[in-house]
Protein backbone atom coordinates (compact mmCIF):
# COMPACT_ATOMS: atom_id res chain seq x y z
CA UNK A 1 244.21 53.36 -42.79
CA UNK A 2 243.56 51.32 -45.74
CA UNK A 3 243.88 48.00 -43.52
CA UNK A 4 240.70 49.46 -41.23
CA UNK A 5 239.48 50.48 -44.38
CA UNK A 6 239.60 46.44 -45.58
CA UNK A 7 238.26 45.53 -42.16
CA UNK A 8 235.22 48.14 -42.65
CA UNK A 9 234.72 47.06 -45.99
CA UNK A 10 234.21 43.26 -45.25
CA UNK A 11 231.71 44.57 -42.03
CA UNK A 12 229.65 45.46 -45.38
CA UNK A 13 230.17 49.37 -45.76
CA UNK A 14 232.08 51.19 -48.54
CA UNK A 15 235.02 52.60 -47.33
CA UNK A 16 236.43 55.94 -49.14
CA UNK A 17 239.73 57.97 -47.98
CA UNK A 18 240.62 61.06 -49.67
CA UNK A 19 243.77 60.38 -50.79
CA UNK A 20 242.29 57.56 -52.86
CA UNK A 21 240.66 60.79 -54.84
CA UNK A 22 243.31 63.23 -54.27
CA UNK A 23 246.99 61.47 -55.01
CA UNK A 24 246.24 60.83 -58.29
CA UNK A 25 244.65 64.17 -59.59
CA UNK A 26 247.85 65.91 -57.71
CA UNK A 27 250.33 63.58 -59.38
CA UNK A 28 248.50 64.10 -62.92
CA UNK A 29 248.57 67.43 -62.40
CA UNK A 30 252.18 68.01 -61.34
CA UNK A 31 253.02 68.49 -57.87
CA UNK A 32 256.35 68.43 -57.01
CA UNK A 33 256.12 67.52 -52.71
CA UNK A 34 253.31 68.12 -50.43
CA UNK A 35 252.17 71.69 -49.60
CA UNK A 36 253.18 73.06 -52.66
CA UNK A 37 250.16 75.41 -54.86
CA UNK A 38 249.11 72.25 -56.66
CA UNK A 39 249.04 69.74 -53.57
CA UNK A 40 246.39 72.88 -51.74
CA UNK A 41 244.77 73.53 -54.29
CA UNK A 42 243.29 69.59 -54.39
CA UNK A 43 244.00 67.87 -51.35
CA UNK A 44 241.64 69.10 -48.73
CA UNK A 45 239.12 70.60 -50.80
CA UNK A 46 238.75 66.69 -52.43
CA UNK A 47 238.62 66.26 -48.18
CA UNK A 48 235.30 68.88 -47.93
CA UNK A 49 233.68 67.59 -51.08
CA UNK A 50 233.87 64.20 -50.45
CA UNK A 51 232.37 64.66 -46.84
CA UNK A 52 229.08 65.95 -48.61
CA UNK A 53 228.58 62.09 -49.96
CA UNK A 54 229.63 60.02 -46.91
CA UNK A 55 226.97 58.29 -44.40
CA UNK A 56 229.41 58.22 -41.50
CA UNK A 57 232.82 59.72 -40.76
CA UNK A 58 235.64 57.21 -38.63
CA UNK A 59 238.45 59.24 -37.20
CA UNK A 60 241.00 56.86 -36.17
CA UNK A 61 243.96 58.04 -33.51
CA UNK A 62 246.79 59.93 -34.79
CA UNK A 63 250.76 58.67 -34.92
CA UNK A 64 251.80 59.72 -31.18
CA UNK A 65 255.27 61.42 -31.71
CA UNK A 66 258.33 60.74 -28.92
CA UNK A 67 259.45 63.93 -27.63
């Protein structure tokens, strides 16, 4: 993501991802492993705030899994 994000950012836009926002606050605040209280209780709603700011929204494939 962050390599698109340097590819989208030299096309002239400002790229943003949430984590960007979110690791750090959840680190300062003390989470212990994703999907604990603290990792919810920041992660996606830094996800639904920051969509309220953004111009345009790039949803990029998923990893495809092997069965």
């Amino acid at each position: 993501m962050t390599d698109t994000a340097l590819e989208l950012y030299r096309m002239g836009h400002m790229p943003v991802l949430g984590e960007w926002f979110a690791l750090p606050l959840i680190a300062a605040a003390g989470s212990k492993h994703v999907g604990d209280d603290i990792f919810n209780d920041i992660f996606h709603p830094i996800a639904v705030n920051l969509i309220d700011h953004c111009d345009a929204v790039l949803r990029m494939e998923g990893l495809k899994l092997k069965n």
